[in-house]
C-alpha atoms as a PDB file:
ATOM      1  CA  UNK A   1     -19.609  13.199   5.337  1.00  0.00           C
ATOM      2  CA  UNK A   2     -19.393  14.958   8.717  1.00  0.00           C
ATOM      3  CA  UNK A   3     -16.478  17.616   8.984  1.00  0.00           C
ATOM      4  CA  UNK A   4     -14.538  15.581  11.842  1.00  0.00           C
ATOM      5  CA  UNK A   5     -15.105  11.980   9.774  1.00  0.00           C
ATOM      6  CA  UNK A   6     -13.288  14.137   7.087  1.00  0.00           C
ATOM      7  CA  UNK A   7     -10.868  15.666   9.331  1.00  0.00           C
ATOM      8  CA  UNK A   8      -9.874  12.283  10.594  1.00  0.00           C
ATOM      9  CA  UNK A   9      -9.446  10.267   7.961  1.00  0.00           C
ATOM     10  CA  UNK A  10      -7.141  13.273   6.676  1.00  0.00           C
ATOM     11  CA  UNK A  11      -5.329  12.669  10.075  1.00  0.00           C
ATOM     12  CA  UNK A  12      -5.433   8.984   9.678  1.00  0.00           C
ATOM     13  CA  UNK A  13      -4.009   9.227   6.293  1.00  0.00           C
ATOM     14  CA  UNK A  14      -1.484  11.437   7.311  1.00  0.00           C
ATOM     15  CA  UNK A  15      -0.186   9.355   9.988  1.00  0.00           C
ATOM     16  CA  UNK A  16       0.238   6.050   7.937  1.00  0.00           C
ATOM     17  CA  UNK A  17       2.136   7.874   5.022  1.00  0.00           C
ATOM     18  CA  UNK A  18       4.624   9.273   8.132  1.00  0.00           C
ATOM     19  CA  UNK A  19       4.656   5.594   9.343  1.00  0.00           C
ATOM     20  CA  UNK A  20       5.707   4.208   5.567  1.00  0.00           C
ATOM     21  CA  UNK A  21       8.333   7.362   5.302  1.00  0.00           C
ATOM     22  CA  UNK A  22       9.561   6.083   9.250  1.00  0.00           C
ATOM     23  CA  UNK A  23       9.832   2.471   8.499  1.00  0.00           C
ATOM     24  CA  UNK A  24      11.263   3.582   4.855  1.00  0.00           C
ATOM     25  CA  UNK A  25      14.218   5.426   6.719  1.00  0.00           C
ATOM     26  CA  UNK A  26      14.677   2.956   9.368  1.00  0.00           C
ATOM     27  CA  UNK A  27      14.933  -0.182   7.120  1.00  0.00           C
ATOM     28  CA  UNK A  28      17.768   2.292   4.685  1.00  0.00           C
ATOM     29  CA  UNK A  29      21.065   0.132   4.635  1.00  0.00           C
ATOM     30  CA  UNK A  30      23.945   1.719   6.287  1.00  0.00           C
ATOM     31  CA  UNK A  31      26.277   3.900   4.719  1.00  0.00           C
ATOM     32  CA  UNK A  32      29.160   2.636   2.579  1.00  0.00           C
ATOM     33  CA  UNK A  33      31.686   3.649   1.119  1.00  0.00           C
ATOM     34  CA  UNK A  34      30.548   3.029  -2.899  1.00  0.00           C
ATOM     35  CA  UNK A  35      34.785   2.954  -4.060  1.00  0.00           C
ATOM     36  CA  UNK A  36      35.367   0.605  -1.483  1.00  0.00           C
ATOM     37  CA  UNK A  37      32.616  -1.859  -1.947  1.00  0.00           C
ATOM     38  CA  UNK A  38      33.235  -2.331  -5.464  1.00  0.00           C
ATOM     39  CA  UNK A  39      36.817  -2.438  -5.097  1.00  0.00           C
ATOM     40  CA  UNK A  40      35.925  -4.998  -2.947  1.00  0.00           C
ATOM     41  CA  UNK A  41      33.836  -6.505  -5.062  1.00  0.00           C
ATOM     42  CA  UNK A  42      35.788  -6.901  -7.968  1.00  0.00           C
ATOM     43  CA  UNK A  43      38.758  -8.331  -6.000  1.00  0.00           C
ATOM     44  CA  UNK A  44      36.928 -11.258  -4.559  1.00  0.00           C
ATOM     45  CA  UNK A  45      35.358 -11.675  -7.709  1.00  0.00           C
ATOM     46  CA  UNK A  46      37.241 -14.842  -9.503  1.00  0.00           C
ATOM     47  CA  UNK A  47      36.457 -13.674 -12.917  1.00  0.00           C
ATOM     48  CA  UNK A  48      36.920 -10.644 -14.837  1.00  0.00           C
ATOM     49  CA  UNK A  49      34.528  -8.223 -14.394  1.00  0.00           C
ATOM     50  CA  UNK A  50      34.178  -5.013 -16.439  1.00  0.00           C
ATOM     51  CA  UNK A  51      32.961  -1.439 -14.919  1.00  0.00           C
ATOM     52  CA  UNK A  52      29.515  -2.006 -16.599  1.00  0.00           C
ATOM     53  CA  UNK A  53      29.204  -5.580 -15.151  1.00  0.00           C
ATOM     54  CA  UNK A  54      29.743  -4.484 -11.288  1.00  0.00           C
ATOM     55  CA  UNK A  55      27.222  -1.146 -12.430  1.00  0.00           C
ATOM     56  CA  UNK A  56      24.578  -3.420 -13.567  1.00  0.00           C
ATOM     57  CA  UNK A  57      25.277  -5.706 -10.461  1.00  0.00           C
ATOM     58  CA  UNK A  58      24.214  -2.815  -8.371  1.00  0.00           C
ATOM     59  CA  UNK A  59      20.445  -2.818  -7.284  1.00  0.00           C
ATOM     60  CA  UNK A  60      17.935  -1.060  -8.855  1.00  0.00           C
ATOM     61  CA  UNK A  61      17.734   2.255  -6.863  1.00  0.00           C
ATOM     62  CA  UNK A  62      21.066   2.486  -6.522  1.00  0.00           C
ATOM     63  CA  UNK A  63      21.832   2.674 -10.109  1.00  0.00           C
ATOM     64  CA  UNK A  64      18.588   4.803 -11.417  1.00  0.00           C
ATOM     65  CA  UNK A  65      16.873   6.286  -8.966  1.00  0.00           C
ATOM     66  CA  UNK A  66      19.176   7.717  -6.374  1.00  0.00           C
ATOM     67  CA  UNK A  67      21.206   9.244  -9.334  1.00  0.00           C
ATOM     68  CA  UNK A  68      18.347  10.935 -10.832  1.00  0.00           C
ATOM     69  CA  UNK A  69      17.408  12.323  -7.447  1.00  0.00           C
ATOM     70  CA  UNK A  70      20.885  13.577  -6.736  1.00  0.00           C
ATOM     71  CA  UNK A  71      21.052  15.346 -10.264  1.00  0.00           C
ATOM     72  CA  UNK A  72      17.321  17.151  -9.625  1.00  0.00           C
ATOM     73  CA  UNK A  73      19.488  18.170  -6.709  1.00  0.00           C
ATOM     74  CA  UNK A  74      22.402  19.066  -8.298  1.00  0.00           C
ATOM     75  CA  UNK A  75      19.526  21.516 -10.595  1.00  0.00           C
ATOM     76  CA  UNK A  76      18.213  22.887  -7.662  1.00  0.00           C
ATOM     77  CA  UNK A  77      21.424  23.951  -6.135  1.00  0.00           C
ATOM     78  CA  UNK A  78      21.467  26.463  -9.090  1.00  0.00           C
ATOM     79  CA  UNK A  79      18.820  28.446  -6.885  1.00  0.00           C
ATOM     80  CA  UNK A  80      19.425  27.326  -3.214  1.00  0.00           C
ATOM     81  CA  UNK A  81      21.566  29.961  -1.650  1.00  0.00           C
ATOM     82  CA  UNK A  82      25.066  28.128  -0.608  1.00  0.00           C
ATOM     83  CA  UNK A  83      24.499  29.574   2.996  1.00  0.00           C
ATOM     84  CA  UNK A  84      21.374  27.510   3.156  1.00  0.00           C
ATOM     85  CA  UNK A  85      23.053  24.468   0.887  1.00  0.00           C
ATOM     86  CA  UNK A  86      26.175  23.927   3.555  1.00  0.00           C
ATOM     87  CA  UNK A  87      23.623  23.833   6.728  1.00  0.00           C
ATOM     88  CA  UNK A  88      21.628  20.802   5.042  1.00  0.00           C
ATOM     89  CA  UNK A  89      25.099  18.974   4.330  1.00  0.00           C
ATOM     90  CA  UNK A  90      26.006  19.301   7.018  1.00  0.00           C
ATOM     91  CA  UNK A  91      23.452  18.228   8.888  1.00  0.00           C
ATOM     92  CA  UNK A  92      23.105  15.687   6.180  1.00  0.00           C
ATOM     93  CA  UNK A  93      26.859  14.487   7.541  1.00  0.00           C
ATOM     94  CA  UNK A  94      26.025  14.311  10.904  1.00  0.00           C
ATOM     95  CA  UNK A  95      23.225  12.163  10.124  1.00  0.00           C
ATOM     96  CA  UNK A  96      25.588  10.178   8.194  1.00  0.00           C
ATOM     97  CA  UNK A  97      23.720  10.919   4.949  1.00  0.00           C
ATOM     98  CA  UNK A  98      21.959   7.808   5.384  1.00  0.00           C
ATOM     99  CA  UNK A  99      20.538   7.947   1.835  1.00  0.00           C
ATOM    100  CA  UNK A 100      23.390   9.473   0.109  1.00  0.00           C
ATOM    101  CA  UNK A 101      21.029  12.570  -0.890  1.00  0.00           C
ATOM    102  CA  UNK A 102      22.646  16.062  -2.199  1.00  0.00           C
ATOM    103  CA  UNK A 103      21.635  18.897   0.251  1.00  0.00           C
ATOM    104  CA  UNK A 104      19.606  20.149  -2.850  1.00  0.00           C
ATOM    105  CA  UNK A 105      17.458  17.444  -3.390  1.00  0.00           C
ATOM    106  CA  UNK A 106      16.778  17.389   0.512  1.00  0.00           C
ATOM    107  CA  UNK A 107      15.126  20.445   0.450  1.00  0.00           C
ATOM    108  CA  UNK A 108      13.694  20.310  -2.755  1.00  0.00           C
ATOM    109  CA  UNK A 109      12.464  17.192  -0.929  1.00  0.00           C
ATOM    110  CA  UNK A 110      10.956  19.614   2.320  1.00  0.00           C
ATOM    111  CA  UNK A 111       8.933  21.399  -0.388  1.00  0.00           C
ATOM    112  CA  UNK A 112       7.449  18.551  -2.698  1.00  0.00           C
ATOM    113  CA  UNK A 113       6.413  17.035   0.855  1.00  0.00           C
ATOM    114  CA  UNK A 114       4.858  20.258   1.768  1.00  0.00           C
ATOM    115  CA  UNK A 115       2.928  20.518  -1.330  1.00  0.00           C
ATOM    116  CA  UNK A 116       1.562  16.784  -1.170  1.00  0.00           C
ATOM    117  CA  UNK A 117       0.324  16.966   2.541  1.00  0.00           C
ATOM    118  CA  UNK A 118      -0.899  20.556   1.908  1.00  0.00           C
ATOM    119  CA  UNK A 119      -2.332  19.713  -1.646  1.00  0.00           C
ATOM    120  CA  UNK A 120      -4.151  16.586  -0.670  1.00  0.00           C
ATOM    121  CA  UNK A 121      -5.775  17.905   2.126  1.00  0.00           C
ATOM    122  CA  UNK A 122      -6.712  20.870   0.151  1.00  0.00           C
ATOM    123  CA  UNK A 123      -7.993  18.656  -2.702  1.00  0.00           C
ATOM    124  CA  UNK A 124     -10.163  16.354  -0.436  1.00  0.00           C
ATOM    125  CA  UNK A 125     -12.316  19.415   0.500  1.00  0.00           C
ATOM    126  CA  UNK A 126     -12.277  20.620  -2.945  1.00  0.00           C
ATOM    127  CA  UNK A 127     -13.953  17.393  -4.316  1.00  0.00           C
ATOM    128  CA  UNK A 128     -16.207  16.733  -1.256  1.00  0.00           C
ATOM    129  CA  UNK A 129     -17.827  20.670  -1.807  1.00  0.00           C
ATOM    130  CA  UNK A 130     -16.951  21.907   1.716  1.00  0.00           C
ATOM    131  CA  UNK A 131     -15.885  25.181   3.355  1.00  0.00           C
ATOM    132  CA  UNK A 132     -12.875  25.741   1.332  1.00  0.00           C
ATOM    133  CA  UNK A 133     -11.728  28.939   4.117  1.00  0.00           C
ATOM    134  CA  UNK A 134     -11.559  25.976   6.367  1.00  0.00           C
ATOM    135  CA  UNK A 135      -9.623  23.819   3.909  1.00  0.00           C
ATOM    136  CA  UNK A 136      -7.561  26.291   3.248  1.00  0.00           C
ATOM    137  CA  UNK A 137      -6.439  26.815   6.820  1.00  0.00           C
ATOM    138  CA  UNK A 138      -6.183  22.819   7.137  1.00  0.00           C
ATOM    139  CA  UNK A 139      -3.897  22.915   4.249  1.00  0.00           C
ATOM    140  CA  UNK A 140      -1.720  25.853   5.463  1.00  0.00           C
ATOM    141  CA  UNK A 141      -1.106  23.518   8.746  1.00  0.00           C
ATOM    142  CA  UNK A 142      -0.543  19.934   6.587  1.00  0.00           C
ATOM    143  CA  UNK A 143       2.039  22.295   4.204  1.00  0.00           C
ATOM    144  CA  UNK A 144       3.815  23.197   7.629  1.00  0.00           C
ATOM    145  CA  UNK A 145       3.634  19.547   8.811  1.00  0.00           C
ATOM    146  CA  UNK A 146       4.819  18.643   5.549  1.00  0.00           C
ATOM    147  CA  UNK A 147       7.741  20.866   5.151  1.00  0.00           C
ATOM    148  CA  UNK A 148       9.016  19.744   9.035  1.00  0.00           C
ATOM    149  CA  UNK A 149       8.863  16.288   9.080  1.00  0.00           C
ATOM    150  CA  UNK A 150      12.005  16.062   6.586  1.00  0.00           C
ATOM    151  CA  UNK A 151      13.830  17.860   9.230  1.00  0.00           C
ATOM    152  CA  UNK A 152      12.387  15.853  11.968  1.00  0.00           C
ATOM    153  CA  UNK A 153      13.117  12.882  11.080  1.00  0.00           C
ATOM    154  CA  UNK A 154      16.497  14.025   9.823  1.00  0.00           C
ATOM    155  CA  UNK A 155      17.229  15.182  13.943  1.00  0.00           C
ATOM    156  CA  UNK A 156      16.079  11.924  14.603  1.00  0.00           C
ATOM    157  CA  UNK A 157      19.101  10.294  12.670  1.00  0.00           C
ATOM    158  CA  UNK A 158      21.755  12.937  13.948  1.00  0.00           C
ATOM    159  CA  UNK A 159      20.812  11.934  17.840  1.00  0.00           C
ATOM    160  CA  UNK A 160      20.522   8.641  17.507  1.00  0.00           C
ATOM    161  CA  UNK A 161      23.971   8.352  16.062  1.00  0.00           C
ATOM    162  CA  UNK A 162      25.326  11.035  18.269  1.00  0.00           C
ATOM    163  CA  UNK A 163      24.175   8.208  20.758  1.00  0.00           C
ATOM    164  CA  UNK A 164      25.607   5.198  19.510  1.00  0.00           C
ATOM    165  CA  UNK A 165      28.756   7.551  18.626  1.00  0.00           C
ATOM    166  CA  UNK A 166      28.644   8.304  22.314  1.00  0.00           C
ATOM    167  CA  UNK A 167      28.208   4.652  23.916  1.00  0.00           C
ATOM    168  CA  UNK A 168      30.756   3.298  21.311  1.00  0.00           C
ATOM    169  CA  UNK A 169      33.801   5.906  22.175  1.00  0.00           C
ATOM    170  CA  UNK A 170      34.948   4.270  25.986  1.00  0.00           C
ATOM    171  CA  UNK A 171      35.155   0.669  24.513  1.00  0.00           C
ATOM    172  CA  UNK A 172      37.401   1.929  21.592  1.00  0.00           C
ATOM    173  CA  UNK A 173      39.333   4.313  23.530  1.00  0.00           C
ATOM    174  CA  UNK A 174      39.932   1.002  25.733  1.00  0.00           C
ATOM    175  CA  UNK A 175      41.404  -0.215  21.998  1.00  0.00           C
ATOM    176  CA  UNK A 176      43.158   2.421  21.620  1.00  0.00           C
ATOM    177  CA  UNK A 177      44.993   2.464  24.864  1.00  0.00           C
ATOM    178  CA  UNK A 178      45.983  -1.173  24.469  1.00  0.00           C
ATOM    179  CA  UNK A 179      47.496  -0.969  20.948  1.00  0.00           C
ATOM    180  CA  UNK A 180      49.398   2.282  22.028  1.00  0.00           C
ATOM    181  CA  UNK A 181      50.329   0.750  24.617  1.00  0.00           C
ATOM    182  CA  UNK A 182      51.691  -2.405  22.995  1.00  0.00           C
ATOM    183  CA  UNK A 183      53.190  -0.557  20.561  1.00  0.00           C
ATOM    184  CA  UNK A 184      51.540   0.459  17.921  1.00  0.00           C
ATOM    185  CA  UNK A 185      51.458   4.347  16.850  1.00  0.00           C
ATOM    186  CA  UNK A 186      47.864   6.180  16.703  1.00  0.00           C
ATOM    187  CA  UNK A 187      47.074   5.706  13.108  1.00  0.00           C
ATOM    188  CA  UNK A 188      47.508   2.254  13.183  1.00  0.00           C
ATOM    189  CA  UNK A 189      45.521   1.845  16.743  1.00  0.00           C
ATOM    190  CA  UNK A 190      42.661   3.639  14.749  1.00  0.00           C
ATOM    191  CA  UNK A 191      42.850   1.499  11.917  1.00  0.00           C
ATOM    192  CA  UNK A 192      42.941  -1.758  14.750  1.00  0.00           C
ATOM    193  CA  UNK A 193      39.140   0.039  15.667  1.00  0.00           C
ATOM    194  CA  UNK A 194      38.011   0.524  12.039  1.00  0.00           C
ATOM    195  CA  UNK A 195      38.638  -2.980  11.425  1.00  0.00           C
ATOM    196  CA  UNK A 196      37.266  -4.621  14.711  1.00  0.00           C
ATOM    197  CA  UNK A 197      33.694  -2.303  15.294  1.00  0.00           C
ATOM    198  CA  UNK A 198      31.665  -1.613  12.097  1.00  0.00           C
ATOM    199  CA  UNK A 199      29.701   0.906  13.788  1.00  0.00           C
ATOM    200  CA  UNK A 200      29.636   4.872  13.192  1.00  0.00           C
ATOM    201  CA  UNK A 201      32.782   5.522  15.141  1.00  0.00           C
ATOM    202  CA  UNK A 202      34.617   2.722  13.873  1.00  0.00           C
ATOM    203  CA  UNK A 203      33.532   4.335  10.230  1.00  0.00           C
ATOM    204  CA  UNK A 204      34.339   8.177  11.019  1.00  0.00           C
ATOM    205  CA  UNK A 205      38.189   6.346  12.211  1.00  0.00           C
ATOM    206  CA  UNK A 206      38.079   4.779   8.788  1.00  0.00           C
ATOM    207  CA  UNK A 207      37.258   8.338   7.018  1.00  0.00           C
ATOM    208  CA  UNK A 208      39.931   9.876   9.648  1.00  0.00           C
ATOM    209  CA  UNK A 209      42.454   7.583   8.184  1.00  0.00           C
ATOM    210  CA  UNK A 210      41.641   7.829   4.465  1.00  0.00           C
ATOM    211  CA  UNK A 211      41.951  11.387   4.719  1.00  0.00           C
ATOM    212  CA  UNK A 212      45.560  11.104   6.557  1.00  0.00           C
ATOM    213  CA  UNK A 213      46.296   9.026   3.367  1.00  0.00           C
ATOM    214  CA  UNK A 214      45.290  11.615   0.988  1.00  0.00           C
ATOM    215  CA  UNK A 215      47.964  14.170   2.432  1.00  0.00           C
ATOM    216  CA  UNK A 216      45.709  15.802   5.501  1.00  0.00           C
ATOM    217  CA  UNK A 217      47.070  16.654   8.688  1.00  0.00           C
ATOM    218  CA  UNK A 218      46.216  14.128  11.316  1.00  0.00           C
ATOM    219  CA  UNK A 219      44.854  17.279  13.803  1.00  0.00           C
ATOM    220  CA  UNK A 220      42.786  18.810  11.064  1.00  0.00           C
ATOM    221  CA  UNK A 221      41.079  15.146  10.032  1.00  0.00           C
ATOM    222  CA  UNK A 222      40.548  14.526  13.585  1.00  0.00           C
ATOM    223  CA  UNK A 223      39.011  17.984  13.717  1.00  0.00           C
ATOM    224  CA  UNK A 224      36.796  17.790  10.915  1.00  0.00           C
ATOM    225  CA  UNK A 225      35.629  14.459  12.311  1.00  0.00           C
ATOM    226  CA  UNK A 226      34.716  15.929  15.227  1.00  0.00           C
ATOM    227  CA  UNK A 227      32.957  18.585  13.528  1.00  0.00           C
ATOM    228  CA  UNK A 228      30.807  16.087  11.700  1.00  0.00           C
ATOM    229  CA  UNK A 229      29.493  14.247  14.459  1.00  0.00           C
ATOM    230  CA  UNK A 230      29.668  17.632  17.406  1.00  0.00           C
ATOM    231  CA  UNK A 231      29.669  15.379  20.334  1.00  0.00           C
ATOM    232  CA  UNK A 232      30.813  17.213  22.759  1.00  0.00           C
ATOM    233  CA  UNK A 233      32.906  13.699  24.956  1.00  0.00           C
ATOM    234  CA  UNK A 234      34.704  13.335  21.141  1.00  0.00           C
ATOM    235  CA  UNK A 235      35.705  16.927  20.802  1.00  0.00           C
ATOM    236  CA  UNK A 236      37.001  16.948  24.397  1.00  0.00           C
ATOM    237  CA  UNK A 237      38.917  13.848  23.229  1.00  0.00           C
ATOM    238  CA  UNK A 238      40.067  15.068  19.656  1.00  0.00           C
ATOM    239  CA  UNK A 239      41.434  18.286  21.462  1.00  0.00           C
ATOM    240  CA  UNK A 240      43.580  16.246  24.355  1.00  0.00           C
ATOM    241  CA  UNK A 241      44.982  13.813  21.484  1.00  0.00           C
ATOM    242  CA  UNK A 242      45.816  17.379  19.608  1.00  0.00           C
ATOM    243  CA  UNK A 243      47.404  19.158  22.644  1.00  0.00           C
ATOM    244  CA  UNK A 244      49.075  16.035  23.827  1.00  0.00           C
ATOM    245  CA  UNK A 245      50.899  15.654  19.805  1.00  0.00           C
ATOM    246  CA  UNK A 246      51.816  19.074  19.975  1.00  0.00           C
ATOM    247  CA  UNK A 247      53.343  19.206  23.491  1.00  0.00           C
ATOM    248  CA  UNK A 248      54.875  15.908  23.235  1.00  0.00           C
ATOM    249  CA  UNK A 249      52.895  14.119  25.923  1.00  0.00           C
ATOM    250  CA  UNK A 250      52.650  10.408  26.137  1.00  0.00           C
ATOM    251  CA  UNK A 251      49.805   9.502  24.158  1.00  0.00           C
ATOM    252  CA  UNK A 252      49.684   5.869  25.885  1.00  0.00           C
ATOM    253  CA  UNK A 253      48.280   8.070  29.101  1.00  0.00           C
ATOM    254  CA  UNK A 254      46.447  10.792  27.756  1.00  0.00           C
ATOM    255  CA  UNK A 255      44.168   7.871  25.918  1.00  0.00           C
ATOM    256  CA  UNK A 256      44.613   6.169  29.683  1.00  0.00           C
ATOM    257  CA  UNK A 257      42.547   9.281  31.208  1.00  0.00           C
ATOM    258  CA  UNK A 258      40.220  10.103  28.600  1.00  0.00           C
ATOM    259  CA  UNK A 259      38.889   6.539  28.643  1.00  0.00           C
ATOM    260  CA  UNK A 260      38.295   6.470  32.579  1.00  0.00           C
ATOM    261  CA  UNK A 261      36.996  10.054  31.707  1.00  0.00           C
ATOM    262  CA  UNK A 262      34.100   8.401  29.373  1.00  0.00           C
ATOM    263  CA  UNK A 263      33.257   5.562  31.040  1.00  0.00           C
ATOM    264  CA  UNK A 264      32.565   7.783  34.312  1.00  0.00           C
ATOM    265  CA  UNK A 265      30.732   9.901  32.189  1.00  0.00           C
ATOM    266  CA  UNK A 266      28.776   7.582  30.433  1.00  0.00           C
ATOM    267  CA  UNK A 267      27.722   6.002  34.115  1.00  0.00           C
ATOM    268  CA  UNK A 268      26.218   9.601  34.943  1.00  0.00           C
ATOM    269  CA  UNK A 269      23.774   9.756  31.606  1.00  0.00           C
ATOM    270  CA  UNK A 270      23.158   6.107  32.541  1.00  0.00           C
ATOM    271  CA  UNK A 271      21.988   6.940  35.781  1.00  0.00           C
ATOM    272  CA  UNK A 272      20.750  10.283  34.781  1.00  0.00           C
ATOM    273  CA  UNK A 273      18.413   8.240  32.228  1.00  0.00           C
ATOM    274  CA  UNK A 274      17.553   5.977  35.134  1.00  0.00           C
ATOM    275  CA  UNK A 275      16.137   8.642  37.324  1.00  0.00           C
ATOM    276  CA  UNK A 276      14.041  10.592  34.544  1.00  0.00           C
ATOM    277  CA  UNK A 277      12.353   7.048  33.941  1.00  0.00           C
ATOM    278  CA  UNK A 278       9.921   7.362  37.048  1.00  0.00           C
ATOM    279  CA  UNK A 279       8.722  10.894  35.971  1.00  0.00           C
ATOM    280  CA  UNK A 280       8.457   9.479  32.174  1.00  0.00           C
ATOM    281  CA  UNK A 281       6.379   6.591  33.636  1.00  0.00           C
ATOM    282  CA  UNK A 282       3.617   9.113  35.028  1.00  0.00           C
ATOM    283  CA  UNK A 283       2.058  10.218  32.243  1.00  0.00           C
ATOM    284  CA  UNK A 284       0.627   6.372  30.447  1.00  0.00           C
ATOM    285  CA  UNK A 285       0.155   5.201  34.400  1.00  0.00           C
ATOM    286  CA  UNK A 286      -2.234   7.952  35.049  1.00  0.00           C
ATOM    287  CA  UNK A 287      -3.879   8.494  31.555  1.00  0.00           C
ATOM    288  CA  UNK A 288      -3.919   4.830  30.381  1.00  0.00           C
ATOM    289  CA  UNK A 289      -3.277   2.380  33.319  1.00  0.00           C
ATOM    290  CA  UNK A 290      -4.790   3.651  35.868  1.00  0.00           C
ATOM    291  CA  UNK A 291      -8.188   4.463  34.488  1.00  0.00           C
ATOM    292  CA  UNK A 292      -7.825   0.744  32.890  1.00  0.00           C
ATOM    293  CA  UNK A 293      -7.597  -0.601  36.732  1.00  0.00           C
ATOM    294  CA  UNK A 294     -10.349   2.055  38.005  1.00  0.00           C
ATOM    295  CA  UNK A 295     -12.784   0.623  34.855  1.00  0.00           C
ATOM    296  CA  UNK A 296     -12.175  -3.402  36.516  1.00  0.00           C
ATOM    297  CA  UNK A 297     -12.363  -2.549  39.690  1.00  0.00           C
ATOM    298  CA  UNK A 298     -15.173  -0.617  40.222  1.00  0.00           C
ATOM    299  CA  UNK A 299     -17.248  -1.464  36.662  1.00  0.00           C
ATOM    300  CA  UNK A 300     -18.725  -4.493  38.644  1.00  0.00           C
ATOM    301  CA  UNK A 301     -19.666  -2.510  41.615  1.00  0.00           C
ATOM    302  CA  UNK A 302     -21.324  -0.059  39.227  1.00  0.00           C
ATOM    303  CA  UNK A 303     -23.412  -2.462  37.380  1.00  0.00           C
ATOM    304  CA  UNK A 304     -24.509  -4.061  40.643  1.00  0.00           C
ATOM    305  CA  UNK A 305     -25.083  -0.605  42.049  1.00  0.00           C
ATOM    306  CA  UNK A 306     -27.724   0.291  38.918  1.00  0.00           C
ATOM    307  CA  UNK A 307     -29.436  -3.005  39.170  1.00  0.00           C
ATOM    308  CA  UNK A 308     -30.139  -1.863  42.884  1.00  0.00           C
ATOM    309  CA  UNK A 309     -33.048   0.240  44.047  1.00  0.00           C
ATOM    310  CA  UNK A 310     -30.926   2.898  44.473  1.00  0.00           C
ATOM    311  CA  UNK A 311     -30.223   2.391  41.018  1.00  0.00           C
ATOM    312  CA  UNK A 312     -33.637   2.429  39.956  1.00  0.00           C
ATOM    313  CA  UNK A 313     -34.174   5.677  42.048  1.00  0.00           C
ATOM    314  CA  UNK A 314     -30.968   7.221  40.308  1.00  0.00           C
ATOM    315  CA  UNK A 315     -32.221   6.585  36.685  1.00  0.00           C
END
């Protein structure tokens, strides 16, 4: 087997396993609350049911195999410094912890990635006899690759629901207004948004809420929610609501502004999004369209061209 046959089916291999990790992600079910859904579970159920009937109803990862991966995480917090351990939740927050893993097991997760892309690569050379100095330094880069894509496609989560976060927050600050307006105090205009949008912001109001029930300031819930999502329109938006309950301004017109602030400012990344498209567009128009065009257009006048004299005098 020729080195780059070898080195491409490593590549090839590499890419579908990222694919199956990709489509594993993006097919994860949103996050819910666990209390909740079996409270509300067991309250539309007609009979009753006992807490090992709505455990077993549970499916089967949720019962065995998430559990076991959160306690090999709770183990390997034992030896994760805590500085390192509260950047991966964190991060794991603002991502929504779409798997409900333990900041542990995430990492511990980095490395046992690490060591399969690194040890498989490593082991393919090893059983075909090649140059293992050239495995070796294969390896070191698949251990690298390895040990990022965790965090890559953990970046990938945070931004794309720091986007929908971002698109959602005019529309329910357009709630908001109306049921302050008509009436109703903050909490409850909140609680009007966590019940009509079951999107990310409608969820981090629900959290906002819950936490206001459990004896929290509302300024230090609203903070912490817009420390777990750091986009930068709801912290501008948390910090008027704040200032405006501490000096006593109408809330009814503070919501007013901030929601003609948002929707201006979401026009400007729209259009801002709309002018990067062209330069976007010039790198598959000149490296795969264009050469596509060039091939039908002038193929025929080649072939006609060879079957010329000139042709003949050319080859």
């Amino acid at each position: 087997m020729e080195p780059l046959m070898l080195i491409g089916i490593i590549l090839v291999g590499a890419v579908i396993l990222a694919v199956i990790l990709v489509i594993i992600g993006l097919n994860t079910p949103e996050v819910v609350d666990p209390i909740q859904s079996r409270l509300a579970e067991f309250s539309s159920s007609d009979e009753l049911m006992t807490l090992e009937d709505i455990e077993m109803s549970l499916r089967f990862h949720e019962r065995v195999i998430m559990p076991l991966f959160n306690r090999i995480g709770v183990f390997a917090s034992r030896f994760t410094p805590q500085a390192t351990l509260q950047s991966a939740r964190h991060r794991l927050e603002m991502a929504g912890n779409p798997m409900q893993l333990d900041p542990a097991f995430f990492l511990l997760m980095r490395m046992v990635m690490a060591v399969v892309f690194g040890g498989s690569v490593f082991a393919v050379f090893a059983i075909t006899g090649r140059n293992w100095l050239q495995g070796l330094g294969l390896s070191t880069l698949f251990i690298v690759v390895g040990f990022v894509f965790p965090d890559i496609w953990l970046t990938g989560r945070i931004r794309s629901r720091q986007k929908a976060v971002f698109r959602a927050l005019p529309d329910a600050l357009d709630l908001l207004t109306v049921c302050v307006e008509a009436g109703l105090g903050f909490d409850a205009a909140m609680g009007n948004v966590h019940e009509k949008w079951e999107d990310d912001l409608g969820l981090e109001f629900g959290r906002v809420l819950q936490e206001i029930r459990l004896g929290k300031l509302r300024r230090e819930a609203l903070r912490d929610m817009s420390e777990r999502l750091e986009v930068s329109e709801l912290t501008s938006f948390v910090a008027a609501v704040i200032q405006s309950e501490q000096l006593g301004v109408s809330m009814a017109k503070v919501l007013r502004i901030q929601s003609d602030q948002m929707r201006v400012r979401r026009r400007q990344m729209a259009e801002e999004e709309a002018n990067k498209a062209p330069v976007k567009m010039v790198f598959p128009i000149g490296c795969l369209i264009f050469p596509s065009i060039l091939l039908i257009l002038l193929g025929p006048a080649a072939l006609t061209m060879l079957s010329s004299p000139l042709g003949a005098i050319l080859r």
